[in-house]
PDB file of N, CA and C in Angstrom:
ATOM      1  N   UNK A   1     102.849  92.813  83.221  1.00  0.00           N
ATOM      2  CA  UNK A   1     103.367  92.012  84.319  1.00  0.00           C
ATOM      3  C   UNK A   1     102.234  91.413  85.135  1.00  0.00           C
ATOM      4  N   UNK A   2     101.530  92.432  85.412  1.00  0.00           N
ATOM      5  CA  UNK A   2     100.320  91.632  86.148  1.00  0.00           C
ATOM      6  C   UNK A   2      98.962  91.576  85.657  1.00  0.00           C
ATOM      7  N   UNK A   3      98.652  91.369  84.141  1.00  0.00           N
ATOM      8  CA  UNK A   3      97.934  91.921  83.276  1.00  0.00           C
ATOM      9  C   UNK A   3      97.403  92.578  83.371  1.00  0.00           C
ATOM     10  N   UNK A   4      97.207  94.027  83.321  1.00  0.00           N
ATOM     11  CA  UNK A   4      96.458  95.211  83.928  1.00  0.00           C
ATOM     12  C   UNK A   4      97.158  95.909  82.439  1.00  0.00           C
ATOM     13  N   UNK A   5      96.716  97.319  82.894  1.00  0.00           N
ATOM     14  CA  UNK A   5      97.203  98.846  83.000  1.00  0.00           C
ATOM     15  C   UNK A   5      98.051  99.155  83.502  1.00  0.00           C
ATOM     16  N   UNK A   6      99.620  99.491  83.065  1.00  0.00           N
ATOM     17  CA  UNK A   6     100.717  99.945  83.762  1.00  0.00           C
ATOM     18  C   UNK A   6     100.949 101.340  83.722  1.00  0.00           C
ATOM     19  N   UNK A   7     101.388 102.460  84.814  1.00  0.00           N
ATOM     20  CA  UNK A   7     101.766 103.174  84.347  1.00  0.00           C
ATOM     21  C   UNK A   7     103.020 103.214  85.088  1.00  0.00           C
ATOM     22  N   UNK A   8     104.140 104.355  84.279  1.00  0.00           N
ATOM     23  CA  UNK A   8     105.254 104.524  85.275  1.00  0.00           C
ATOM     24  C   UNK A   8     105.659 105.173  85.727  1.00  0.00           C
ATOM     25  N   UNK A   9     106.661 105.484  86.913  1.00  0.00           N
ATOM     26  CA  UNK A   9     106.746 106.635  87.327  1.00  0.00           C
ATOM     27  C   UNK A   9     108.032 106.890  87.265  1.00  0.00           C
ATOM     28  N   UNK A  10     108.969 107.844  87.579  1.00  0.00           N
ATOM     29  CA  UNK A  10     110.896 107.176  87.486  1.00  0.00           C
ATOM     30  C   UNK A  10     110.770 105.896  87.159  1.00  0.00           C
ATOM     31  N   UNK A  11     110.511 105.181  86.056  1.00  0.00           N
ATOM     32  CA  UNK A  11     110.778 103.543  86.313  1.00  0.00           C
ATOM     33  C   UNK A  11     110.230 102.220  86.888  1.00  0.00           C
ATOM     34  N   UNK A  12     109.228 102.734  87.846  1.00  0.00           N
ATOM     35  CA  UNK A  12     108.578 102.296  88.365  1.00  0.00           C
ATOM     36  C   UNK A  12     107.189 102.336  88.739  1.00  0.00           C
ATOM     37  N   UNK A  13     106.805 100.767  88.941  1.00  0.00           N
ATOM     38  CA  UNK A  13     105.357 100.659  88.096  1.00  0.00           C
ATOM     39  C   UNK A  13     104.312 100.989  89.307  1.00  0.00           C
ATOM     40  N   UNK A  14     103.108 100.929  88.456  1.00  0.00           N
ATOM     41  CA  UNK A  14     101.752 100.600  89.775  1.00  0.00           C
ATOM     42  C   UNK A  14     100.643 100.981  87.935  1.00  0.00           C
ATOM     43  N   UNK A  15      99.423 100.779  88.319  1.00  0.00           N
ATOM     44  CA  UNK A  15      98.435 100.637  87.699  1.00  0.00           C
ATOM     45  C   UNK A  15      97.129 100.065  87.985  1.00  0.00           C
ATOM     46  N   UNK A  16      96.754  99.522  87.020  1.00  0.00           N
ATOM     47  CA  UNK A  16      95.090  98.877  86.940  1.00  0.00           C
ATOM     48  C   UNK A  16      94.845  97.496  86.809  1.00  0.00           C
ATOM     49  N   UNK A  17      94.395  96.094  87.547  1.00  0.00           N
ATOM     50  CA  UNK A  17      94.540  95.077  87.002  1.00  0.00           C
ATOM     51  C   UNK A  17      93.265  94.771  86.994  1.00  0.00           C
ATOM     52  N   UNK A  18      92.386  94.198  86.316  1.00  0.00           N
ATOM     53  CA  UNK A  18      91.311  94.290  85.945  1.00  0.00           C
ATOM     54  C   UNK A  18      90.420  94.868  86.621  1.00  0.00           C
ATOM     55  N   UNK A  19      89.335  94.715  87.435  1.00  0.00           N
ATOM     56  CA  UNK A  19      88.493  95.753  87.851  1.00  0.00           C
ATOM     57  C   UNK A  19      89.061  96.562  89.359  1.00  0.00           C
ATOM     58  N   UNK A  20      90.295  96.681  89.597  1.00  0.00           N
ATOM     59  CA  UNK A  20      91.048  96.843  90.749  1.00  0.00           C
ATOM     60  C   UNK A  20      92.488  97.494  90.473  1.00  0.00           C
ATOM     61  N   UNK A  21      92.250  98.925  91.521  1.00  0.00           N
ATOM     62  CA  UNK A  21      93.453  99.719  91.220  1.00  0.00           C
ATOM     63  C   UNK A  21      94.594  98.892  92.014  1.00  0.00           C
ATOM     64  N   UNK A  22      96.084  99.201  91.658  1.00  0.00           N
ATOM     65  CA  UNK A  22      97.245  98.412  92.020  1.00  0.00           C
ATOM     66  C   UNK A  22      97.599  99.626  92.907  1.00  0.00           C
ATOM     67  N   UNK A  23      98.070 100.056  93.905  1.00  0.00           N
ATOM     68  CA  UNK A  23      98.701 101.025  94.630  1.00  0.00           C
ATOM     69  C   UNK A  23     100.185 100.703  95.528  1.00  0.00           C
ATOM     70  N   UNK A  24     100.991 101.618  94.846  1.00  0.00           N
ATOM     71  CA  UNK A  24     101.963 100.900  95.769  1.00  0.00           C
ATOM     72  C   UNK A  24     102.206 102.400  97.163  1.00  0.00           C
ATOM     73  N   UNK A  25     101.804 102.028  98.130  1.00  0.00           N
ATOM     74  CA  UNK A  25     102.370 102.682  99.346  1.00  0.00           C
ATOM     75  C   UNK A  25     103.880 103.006 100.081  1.00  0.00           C
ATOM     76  N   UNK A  26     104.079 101.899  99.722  1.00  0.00           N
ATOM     77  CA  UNK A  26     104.804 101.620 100.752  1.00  0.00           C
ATOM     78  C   UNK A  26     104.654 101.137 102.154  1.00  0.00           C
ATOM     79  N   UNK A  27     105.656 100.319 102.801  1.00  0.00           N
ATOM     80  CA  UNK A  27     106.057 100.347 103.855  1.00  0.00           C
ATOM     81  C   UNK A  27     105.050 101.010 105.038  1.00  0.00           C
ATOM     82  N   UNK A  28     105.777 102.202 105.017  1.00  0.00           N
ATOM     83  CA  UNK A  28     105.360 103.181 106.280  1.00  0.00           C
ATOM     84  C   UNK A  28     103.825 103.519 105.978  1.00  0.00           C
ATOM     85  N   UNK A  29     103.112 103.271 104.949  1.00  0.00           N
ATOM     86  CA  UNK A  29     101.975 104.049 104.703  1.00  0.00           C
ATOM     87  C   UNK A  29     100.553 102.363 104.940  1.00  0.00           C
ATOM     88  N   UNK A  30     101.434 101.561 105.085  1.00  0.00           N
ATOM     89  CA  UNK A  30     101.223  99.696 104.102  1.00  0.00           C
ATOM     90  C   UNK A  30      99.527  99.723 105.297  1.00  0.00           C
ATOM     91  N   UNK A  31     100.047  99.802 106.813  1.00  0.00           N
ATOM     92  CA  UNK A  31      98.567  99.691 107.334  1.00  0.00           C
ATOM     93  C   UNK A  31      97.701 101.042 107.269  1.00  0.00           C
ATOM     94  N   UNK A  32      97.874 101.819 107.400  1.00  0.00           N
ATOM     95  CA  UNK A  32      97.192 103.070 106.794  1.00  0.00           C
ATOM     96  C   UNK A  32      96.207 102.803 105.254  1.00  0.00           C
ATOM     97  N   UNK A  33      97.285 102.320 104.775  1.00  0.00           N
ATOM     98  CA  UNK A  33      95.880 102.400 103.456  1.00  0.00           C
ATOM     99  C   UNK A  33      95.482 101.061 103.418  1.00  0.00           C
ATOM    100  N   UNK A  34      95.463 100.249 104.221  1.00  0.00           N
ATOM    101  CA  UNK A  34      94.932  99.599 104.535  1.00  0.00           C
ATOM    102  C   UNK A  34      93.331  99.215 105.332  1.00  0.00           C
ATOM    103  N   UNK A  35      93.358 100.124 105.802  1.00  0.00           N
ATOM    104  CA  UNK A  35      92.174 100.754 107.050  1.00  0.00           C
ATOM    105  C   UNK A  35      91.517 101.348 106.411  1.00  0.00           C
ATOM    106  N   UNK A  36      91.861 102.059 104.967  1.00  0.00           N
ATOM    107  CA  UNK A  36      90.315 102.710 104.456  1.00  0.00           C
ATOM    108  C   UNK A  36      89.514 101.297 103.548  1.00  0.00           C
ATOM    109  N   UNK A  37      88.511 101.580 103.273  1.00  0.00           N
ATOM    110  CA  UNK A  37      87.764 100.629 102.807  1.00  0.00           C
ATOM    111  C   UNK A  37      87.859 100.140 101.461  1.00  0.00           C
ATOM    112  N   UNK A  38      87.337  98.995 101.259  1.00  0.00           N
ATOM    113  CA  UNK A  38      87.761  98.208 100.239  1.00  0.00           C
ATOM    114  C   UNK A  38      89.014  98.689  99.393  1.00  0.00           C
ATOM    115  N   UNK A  39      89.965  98.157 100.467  1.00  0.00           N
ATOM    116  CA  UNK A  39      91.455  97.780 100.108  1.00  0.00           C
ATOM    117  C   UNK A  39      91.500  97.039 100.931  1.00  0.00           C
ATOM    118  N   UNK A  40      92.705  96.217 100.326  1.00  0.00           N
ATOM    119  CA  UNK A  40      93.137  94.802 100.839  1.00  0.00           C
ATOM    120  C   UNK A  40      94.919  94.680  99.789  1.00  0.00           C
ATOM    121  N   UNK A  41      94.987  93.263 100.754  1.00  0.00           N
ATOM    122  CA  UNK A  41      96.190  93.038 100.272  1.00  0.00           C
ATOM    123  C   UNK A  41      96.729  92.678  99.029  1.00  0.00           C
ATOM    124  N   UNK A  42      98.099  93.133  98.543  1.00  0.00           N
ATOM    125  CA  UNK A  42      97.961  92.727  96.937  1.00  0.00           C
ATOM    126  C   UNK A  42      98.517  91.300  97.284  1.00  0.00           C
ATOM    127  N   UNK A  43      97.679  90.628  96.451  1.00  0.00           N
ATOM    128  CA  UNK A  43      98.705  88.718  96.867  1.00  0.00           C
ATOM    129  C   UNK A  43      97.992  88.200  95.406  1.00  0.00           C
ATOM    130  N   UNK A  44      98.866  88.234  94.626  1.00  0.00           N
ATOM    131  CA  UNK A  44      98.939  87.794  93.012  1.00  0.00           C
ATOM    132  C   UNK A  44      99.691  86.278  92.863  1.00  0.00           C
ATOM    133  N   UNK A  45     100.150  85.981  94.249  1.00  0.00           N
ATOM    134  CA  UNK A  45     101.087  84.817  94.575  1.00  0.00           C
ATOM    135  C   UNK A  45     100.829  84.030  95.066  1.00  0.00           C
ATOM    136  N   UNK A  46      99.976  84.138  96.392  1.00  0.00           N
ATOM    137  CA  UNK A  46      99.578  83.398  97.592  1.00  0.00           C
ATOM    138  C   UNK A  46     100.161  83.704  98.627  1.00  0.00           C
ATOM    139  N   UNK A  47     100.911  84.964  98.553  1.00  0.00           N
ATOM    140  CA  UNK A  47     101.438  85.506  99.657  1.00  0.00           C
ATOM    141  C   UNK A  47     101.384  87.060  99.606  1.00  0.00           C
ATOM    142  N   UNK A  48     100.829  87.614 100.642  1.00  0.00           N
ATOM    143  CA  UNK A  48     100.903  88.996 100.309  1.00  0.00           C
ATOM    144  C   UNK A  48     101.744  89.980 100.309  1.00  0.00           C
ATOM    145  N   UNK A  49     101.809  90.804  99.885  1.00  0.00           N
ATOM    146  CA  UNK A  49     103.092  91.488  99.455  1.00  0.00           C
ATOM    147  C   UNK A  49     102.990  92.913 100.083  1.00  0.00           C
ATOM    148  N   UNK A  50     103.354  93.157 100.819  1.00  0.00           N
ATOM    149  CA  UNK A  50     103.787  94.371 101.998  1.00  0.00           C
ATOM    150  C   UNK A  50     104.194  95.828 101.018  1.00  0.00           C
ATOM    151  N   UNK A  51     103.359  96.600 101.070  1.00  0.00           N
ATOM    152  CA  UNK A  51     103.520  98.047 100.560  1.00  0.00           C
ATOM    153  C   UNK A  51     103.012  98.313  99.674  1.00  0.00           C
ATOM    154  N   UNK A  52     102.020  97.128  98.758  1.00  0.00           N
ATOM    155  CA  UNK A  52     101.371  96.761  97.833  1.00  0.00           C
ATOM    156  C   UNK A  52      99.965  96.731  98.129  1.00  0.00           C
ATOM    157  N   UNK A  53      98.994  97.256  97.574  1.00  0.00           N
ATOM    158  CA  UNK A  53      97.248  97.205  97.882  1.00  0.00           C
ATOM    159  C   UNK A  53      96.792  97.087  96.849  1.00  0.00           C
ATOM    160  N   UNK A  54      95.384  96.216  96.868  1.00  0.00           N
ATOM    161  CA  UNK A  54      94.569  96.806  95.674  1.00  0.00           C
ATOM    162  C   UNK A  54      93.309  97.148  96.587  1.00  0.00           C
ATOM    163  N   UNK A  55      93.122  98.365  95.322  1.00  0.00           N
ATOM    164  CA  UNK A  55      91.322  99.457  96.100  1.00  0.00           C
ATOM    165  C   UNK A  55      90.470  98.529  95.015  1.00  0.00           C
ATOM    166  N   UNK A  56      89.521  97.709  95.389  1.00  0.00           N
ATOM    167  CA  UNK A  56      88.454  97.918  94.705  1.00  0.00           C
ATOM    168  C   UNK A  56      87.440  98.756  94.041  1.00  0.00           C
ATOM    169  N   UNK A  57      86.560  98.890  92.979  1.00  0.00           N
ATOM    170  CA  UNK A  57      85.940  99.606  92.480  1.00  0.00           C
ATOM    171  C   UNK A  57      84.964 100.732  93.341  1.00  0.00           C
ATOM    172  N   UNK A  58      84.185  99.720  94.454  1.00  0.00           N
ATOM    173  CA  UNK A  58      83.607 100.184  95.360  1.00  0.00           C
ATOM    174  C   UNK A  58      84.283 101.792  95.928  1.00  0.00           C
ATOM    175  N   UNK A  59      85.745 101.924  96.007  1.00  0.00           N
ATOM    176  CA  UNK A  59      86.837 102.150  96.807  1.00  0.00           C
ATOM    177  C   UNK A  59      86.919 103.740  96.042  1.00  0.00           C
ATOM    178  N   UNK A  60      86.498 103.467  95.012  1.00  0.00           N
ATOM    179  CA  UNK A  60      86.953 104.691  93.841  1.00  0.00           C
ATOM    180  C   UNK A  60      85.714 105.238  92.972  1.00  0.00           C
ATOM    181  N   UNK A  61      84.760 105.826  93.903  1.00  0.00           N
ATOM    182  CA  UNK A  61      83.599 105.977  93.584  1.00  0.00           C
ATOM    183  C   UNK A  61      83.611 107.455  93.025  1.00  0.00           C
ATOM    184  N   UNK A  62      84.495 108.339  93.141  1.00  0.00           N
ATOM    185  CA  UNK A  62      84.505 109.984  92.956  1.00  0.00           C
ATOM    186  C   UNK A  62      85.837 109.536  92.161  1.00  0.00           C
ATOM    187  N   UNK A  63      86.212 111.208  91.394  1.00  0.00           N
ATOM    188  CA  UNK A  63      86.897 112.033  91.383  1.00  0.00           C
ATOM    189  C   UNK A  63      87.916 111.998  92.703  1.00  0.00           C
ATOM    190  N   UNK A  64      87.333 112.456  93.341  1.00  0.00           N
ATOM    191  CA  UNK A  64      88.195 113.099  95.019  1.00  0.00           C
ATOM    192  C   UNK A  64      89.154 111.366  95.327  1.00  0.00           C
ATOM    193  N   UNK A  65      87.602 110.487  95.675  1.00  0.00           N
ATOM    194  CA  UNK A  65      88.993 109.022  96.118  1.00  0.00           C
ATOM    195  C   UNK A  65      89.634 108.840  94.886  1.00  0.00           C
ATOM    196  N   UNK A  66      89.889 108.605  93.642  1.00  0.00           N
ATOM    197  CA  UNK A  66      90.369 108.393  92.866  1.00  0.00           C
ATOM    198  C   UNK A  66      91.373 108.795  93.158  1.00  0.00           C
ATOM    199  N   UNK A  67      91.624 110.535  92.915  1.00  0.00           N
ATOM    200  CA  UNK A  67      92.916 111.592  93.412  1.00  0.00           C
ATOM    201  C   UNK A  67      93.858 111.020  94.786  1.00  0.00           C
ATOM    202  N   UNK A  68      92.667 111.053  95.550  1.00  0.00           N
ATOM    203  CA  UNK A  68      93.444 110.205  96.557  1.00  0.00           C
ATOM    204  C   UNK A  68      94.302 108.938  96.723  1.00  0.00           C
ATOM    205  N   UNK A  69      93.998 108.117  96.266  1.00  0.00           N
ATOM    206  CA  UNK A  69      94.902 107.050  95.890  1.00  0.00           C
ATOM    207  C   UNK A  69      95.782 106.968  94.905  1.00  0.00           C
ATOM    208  N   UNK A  70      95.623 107.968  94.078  1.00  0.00           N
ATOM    209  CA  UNK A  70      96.762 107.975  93.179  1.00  0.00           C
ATOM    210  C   UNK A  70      97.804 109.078  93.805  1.00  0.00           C
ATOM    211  N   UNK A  71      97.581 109.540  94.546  1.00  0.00           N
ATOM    212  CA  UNK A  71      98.190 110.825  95.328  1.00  0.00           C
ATOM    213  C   UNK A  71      99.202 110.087  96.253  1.00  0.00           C
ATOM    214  N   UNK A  72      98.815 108.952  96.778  1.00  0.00           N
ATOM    215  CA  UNK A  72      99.319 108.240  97.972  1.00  0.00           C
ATOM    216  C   UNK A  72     100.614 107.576  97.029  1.00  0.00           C
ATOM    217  N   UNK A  73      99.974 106.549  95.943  1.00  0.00           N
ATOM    218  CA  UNK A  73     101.321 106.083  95.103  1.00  0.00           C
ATOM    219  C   UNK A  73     101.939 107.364  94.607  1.00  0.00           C
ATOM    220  N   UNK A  74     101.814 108.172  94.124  1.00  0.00           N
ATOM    221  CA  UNK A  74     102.984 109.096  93.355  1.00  0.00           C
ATOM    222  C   UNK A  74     104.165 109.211  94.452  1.00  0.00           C
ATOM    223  N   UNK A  75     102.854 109.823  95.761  1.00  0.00           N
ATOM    224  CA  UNK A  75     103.806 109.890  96.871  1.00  0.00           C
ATOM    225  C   UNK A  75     105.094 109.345  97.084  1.00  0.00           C
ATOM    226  N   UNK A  76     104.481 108.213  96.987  1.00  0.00           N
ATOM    227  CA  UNK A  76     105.516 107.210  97.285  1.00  0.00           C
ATOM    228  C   UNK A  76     106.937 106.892  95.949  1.00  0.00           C
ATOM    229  N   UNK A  77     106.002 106.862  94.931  1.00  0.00           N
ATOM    230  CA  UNK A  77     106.671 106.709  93.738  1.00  0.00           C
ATOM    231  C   UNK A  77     108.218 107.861  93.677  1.00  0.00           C
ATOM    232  N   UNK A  78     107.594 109.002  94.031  1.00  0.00           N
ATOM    233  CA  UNK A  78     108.823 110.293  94.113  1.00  0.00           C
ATOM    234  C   UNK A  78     109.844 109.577  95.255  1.00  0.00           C
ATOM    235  N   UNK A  79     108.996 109.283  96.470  1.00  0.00           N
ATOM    236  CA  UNK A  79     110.446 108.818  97.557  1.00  0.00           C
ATOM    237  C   UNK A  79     111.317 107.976  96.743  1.00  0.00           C
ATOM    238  N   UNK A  80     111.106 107.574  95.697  1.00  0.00           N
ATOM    239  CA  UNK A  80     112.139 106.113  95.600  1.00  0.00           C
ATOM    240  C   UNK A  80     113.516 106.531  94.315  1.00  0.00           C
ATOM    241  N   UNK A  81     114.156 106.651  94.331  1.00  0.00           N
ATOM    242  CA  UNK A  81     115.143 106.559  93.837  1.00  0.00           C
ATOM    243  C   UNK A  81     114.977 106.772  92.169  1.00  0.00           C
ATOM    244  N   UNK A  82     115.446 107.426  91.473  1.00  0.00           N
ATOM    245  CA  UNK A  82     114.921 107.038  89.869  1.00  0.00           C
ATOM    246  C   UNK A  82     115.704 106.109  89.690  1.00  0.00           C
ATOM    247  N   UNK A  83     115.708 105.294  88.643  1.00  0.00           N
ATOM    248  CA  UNK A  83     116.079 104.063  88.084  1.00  0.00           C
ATOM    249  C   UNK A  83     117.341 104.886  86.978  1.00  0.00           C
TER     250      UNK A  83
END
């Protein structure tokens, strides 16, 4: 979909699109992971898309941030409904 790396979770996606992780937050989490560093908005459109981030490489330098951001989408991934 967004040529990357997909993975899924209940049904629903997030992954890798070329040198940049896809994270979906959510909502409630959207300025929060926003504020850590190199992340920014996902805008694949020209418009950015709210609950959606990408971490740059910079962003995912360990083990530990890695965990962390994938910790934040699962998070989120479990709140949502299975498909």
């Amino acid at each position: 979909m967004f040529g990357g790396l997909a993975f899924m979770l209940h049904d629903n996606i997030w992954g890798v699109e070329k040198d940049q992780l896809l994270v979906r937050c959510g909502l409630e989490r959207h300025h929060e992971a926003l504020a850590k560093p190199h992340a920014r908005p996902m805008d694949c459109t020209g418009r950015p898309m709210k609950g959606l981030i990408y971490v740059q490489l910079a962003g995912i330098t360990t083990n530990a941030s890695l965990r962390e951001w994938v910790q934040l989408d699962v998070d989120f991934g479990l709140s949502l409904p299975k498909k």
